[in-house]
N, C-alpha and C. Protein backbone atom coordinates (compact mmCIF):
# COMPACT_ATOMS: atom_id res chain seq x y z
N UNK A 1 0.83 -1.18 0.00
CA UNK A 1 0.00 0.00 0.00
C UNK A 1 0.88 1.24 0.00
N UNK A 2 0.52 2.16 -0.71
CA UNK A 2 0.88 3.44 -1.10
C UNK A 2 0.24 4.45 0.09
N UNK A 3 0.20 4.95 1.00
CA UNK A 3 -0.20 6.26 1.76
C UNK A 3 0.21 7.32 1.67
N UNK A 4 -1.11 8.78 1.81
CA UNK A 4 -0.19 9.89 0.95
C UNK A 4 -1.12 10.78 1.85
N UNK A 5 -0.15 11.49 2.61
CA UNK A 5 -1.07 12.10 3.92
C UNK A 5 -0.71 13.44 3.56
N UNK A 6 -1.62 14.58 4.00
CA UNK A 6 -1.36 15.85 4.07
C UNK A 6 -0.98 16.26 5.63
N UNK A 7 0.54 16.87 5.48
CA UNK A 7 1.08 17.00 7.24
C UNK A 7 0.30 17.93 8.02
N UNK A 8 -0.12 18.86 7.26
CA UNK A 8 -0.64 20.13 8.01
C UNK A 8 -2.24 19.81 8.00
N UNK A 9 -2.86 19.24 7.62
CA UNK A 9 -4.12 18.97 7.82
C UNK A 9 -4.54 17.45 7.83
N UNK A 10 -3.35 16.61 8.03
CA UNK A 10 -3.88 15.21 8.51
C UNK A 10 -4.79 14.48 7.49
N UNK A 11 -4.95 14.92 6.35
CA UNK A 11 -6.11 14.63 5.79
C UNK A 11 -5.19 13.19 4.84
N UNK A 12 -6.22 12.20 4.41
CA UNK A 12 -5.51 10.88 4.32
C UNK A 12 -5.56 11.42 2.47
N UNK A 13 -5.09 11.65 1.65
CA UNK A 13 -5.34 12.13 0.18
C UNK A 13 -5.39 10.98 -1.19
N UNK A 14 -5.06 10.03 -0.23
CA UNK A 14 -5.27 8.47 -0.62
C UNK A 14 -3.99 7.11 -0.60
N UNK A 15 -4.73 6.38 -0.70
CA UNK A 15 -4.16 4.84 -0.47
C UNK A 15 -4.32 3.95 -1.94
N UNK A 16 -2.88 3.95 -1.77
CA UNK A 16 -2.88 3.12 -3.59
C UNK A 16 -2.92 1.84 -2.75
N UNK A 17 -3.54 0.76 -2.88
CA UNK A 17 -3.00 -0.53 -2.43
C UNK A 17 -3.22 -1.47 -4.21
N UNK A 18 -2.45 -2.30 -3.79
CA UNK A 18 -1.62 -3.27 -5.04
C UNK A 18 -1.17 -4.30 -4.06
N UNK A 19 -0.61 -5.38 -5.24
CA UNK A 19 0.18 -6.47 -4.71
C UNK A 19 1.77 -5.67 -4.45
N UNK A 20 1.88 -4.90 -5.83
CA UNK A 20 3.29 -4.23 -5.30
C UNK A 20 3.06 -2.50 -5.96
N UNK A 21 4.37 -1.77 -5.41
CA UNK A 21 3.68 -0.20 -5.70
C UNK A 21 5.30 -0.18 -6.33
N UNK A 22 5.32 0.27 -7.77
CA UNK A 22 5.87 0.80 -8.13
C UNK A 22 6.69 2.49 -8.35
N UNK A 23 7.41 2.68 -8.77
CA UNK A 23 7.66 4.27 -9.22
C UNK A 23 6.92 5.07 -10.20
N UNK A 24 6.49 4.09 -11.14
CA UNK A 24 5.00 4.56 -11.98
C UNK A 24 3.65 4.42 -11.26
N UNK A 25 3.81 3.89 -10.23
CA UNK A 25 2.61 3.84 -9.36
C UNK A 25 2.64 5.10 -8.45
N UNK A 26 3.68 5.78 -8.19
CA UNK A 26 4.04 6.74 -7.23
C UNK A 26 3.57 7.54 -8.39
N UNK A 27 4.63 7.89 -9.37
CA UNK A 27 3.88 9.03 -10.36
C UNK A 27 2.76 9.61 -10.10
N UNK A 28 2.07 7.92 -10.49
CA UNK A 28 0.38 8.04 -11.16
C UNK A 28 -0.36 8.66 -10.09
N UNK A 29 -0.16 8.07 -8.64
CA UNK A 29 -1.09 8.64 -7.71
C UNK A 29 -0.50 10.04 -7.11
N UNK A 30 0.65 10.63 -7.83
CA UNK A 30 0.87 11.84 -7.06
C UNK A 30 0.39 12.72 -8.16
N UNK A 31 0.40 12.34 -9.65
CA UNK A 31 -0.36 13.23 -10.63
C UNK A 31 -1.92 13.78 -10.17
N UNK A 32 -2.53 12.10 -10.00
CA UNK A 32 -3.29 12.83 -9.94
C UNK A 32 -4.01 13.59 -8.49
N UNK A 33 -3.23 13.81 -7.57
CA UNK A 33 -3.48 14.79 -6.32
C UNK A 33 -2.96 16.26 -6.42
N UNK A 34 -1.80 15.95 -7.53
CA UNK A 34 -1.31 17.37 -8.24
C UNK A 34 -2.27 18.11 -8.77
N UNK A 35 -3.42 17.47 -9.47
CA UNK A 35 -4.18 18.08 -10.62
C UNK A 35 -5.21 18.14 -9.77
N UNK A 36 -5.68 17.65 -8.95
CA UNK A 36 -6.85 17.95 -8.06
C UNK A 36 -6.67 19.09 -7.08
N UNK A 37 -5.28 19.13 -5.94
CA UNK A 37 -5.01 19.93 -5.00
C UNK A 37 -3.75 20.82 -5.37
N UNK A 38 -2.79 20.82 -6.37
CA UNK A 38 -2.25 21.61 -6.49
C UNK A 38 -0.81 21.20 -6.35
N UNK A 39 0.28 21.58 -6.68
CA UNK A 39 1.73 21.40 -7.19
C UNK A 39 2.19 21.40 -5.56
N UNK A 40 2.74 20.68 -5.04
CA UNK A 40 3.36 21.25 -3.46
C UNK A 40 4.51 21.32 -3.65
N UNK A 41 5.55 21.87 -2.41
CA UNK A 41 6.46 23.02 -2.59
C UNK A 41 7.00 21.85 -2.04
N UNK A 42 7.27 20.64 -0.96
CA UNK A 42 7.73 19.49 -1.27
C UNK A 42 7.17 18.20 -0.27
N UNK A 43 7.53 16.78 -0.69
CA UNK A 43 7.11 15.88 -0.63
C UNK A 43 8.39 14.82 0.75
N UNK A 44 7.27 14.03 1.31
CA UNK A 44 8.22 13.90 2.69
C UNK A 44 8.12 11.99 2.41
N UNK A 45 8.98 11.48 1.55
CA UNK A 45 8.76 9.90 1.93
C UNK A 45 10.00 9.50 2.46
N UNK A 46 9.75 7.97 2.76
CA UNK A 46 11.08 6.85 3.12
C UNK A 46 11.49 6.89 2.24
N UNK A 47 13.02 5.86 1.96
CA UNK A 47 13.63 5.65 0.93
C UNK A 47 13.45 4.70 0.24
N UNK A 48 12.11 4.03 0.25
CA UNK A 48 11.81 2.71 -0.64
C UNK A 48 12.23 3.19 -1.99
N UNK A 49 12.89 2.18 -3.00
CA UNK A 49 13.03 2.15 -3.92
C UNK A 49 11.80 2.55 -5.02
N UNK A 50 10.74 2.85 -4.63
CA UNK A 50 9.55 3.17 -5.40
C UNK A 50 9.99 5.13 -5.20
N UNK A 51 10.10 5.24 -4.10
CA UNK A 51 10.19 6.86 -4.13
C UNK A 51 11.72 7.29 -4.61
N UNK A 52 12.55 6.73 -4.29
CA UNK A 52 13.91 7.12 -4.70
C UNK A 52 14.35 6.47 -6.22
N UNK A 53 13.41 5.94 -7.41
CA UNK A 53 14.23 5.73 -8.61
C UNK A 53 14.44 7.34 -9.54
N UNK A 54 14.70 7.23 -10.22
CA UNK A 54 15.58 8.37 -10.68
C UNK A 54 14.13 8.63 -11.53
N UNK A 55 13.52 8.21 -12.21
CA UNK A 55 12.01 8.34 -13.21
C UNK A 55 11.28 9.25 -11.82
N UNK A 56 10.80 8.87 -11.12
CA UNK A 56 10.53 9.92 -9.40
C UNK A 56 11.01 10.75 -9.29
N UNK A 57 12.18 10.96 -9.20
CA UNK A 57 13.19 12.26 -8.48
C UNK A 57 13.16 13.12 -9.73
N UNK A 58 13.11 12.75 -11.22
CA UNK A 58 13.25 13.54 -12.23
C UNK A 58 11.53 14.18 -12.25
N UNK A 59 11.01 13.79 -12.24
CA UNK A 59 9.86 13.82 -12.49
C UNK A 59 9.32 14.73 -11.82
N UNK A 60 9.81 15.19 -10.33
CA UNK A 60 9.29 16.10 -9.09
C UNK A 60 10.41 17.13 -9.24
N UNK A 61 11.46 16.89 -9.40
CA UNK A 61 12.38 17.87 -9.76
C UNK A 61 11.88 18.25 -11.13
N UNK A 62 11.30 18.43 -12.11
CA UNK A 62 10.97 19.22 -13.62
C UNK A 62 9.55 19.96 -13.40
N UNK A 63 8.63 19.60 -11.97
CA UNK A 63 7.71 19.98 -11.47
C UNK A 63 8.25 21.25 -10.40
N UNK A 64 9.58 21.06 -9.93
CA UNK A 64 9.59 22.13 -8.57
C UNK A 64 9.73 21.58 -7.64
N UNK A 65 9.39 20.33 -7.38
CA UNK A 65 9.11 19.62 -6.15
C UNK A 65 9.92 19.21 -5.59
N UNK A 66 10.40 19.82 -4.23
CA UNK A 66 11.52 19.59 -3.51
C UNK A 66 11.37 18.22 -2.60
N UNK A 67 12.35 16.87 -2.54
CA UNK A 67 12.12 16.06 -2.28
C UNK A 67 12.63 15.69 -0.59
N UNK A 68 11.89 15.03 0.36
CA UNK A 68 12.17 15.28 1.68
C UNK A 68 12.24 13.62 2.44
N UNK A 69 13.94 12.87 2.21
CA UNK A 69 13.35 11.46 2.50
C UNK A 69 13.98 11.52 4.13
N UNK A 70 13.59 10.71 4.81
CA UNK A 70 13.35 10.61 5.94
C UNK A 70 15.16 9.32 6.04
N UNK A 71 15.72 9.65 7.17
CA UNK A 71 16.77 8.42 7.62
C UNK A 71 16.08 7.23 7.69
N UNK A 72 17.00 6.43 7.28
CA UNK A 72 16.99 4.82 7.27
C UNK A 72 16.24 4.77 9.10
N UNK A 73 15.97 3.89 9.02
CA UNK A 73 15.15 3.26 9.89
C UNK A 73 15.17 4.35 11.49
N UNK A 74 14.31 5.60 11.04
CA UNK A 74 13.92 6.63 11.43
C UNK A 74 12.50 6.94 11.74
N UNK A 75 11.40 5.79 11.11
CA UNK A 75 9.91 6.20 11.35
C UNK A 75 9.64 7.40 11.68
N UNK A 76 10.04 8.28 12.94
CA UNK A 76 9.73 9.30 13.78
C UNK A 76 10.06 10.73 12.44
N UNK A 77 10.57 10.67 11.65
CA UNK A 77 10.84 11.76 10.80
C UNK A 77 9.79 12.10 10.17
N UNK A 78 8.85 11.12 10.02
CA UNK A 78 7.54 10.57 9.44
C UNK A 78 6.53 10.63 9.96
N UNK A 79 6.38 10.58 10.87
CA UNK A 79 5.60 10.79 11.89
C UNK A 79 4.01 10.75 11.91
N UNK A 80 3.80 11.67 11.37
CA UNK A 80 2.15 11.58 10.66
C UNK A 80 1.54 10.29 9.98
N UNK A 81 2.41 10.04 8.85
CA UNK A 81 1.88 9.21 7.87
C UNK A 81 2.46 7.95 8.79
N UNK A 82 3.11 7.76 9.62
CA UNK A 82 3.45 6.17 10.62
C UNK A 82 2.23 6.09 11.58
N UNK A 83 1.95 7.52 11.90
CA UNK A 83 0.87 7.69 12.95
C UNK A 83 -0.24 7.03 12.06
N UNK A 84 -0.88 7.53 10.84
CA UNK A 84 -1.72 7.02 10.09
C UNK A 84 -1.84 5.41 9.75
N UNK A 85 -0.86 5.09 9.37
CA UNK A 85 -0.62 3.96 9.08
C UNK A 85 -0.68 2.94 10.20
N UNK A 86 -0.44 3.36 11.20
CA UNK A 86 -0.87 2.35 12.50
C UNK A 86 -2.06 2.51 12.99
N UNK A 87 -3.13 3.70 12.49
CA UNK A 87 -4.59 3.64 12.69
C UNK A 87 -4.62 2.67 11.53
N UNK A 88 -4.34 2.69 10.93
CA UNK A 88 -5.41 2.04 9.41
C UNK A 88 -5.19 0.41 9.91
N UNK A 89 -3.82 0.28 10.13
CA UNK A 89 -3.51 -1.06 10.61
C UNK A 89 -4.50 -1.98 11.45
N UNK A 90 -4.54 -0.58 13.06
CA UNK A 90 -5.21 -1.42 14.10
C UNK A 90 -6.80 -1.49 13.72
N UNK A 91 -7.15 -0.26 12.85
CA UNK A 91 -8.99 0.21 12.95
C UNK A 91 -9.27 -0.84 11.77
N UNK A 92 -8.53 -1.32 10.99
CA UNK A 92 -9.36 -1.87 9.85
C UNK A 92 -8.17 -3.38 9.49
N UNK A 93 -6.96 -2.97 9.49
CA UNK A 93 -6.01 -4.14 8.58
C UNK A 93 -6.18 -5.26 9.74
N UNK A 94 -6.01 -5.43 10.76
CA UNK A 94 -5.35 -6.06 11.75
C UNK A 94 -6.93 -6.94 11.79
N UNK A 95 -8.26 -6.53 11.72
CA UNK A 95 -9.49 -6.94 11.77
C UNK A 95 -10.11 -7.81 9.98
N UNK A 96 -9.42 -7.47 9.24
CA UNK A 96 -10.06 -8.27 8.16
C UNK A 96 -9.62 -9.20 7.47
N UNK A 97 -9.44 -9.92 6.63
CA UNK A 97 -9.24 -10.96 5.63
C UNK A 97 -9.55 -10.58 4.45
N UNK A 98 -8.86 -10.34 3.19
CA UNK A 98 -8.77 -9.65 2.20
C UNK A 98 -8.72 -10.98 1.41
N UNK A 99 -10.27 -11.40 0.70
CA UNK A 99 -9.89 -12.68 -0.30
C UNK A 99 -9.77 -12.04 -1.55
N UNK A 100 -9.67 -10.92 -2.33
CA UNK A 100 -9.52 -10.23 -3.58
C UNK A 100 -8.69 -8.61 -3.35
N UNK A 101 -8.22 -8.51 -4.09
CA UNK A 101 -7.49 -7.29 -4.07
C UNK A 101 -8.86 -6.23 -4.66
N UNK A 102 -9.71 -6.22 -5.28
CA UNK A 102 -10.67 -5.35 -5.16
C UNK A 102 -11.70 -5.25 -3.92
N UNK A 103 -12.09 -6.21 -3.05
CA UNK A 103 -12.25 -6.08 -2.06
C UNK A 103 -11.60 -5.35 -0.81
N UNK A 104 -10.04 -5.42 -1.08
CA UNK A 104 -9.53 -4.46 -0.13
C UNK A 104 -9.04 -3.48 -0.48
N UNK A 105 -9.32 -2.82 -1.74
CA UNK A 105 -9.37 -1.69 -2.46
C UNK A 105 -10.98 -0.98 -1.93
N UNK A 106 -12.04 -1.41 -2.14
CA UNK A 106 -13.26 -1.15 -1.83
C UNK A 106 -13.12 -0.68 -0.06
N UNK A 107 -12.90 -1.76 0.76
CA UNK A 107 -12.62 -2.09 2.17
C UNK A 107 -12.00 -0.35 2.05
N UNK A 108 -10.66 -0.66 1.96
CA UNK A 108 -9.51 0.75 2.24
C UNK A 108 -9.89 2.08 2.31
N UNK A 109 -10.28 2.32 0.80
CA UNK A 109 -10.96 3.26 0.51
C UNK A 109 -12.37 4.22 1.39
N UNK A 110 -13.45 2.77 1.48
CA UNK A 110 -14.39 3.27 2.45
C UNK A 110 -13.67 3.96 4.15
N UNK A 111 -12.90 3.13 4.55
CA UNK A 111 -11.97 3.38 5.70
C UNK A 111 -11.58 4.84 5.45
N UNK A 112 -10.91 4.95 4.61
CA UNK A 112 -9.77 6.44 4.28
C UNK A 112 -11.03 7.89 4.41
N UNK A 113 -12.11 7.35 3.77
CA UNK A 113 -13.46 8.42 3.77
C UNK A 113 -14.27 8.73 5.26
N UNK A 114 -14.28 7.35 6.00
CA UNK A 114 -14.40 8.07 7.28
C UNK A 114 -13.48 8.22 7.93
N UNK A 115 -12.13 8.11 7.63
CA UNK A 115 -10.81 8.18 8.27
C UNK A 115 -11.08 10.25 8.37
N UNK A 116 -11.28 10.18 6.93
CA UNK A 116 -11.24 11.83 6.73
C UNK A 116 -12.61 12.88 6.89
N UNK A 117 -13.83 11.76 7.25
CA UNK A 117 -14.70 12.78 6.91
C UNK A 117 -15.20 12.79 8.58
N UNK A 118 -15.15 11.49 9.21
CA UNK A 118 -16.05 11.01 10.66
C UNK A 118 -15.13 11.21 11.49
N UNK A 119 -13.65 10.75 11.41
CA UNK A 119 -12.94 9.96 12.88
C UNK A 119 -12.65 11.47 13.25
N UNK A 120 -12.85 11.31 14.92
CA UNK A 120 -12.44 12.61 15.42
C UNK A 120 -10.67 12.10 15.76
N UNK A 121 -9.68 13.32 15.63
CA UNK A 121 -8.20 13.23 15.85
C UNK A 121 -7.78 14.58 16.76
N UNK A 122 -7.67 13.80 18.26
CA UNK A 122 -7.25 14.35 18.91
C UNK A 122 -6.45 16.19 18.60
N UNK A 123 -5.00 15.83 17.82
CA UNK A 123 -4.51 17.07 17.34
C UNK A 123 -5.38 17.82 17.04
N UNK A 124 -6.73 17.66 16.04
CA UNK A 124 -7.65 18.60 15.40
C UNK A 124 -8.69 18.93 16.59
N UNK A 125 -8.30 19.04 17.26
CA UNK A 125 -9.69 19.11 18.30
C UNK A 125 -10.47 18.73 18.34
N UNK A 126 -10.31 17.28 17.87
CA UNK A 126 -11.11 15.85 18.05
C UNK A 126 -12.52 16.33 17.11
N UNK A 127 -11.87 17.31 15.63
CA UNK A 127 -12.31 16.85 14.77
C UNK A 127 -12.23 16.51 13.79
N UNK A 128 -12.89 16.10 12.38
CA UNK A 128 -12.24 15.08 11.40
C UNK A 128 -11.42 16.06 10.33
N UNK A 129 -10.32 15.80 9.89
CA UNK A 129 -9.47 16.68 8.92
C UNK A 129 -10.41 17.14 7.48
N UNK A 130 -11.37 16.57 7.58
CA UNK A 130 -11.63 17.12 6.27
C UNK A 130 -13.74 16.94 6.18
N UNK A 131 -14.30 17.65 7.39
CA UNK A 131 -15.30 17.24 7.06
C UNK A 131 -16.47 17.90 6.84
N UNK A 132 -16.44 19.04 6.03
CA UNK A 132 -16.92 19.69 4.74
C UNK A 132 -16.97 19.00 3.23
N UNK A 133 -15.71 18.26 2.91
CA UNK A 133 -15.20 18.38 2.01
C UNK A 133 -16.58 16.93 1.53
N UNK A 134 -16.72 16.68 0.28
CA UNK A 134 -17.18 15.94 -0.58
C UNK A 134 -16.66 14.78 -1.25
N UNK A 135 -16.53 13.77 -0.40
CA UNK A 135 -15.61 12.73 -0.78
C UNK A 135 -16.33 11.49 -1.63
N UNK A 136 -15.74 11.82 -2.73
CA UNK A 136 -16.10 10.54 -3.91
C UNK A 136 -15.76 9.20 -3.92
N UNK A 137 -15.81 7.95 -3.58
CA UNK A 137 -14.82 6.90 -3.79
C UNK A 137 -14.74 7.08 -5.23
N UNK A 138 -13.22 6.26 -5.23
CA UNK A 138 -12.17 6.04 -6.42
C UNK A 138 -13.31 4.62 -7.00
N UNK A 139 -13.58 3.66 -5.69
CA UNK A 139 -13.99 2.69 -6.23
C UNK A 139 -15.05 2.05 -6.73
N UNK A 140 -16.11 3.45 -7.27
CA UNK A 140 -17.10 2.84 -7.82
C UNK A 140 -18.63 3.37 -7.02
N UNK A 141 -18.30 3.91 -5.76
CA UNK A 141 -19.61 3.53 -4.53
C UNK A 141 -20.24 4.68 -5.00
């Protein structure tokens, strides 16, 4: 799974999940949050080989996009999106059985919408990062 959090507003901006996530998979899902929310001034991942191939780094560098990777086995640099990722884990991964990869595409997705529209988060004053906003699933609903 791909996670792609906004730091300053917590808001979850989506979850690629796959069997595996490529550097054209990084592209694809940062295009299109570019074209929806706008060019950012820069981007905060680990050093998985999906964010650090050179097709990535060229690609955000010809955009502007200043690149921000976090130390080797550092989690805490990360902070937000580890924080996220261990809700999604305990509130939903740790509880289901995924017999199709569109099922836990469907599953994820619904999660990520009340992740962003319902769950109250402490930091926000225990309220949800984004819940005005008009959230479409990707998957069909």
């Amino acid at each position: 799974m791909l996670t792609i959090i906004d730091d300053f507003t917590r808001e979850s901006l989506a979850i690629k999940v796959a069997r595996r996530i490529r550097s054209m998979d990084v592209i694809e899902a940062l295009a299109e949050l570019f074209l929806t929310k706008g060019i950012p001034d820069h981007i905060r991942s680990d050093n998985g080989s999906e964010f650090t191939a050179k097709i990535v780094r060229k690609w955000l560098s010809d955009l502007g996009v200043k690149t921000l990777f976090i130390e080797p086995g550092s989690p805490w640099e990360n902070g937000y999106n580890e924080s996220f990722n261990g809700k999604l884990r305990d509130e939903l991964l740790n509880g289901e059985i995924f017999f199709t990869l569109k099922e836990a595409k469907l599953l994820i997705e619904n999660w990520r919408i009340l992740y962003n529209t319902k769950r109250p988060h402490s930091s926000l004053g225990y309220r949800p990062p984004a819940p005005e906003s008009i959230q479409v699933s990707a998957c069909g609903l």
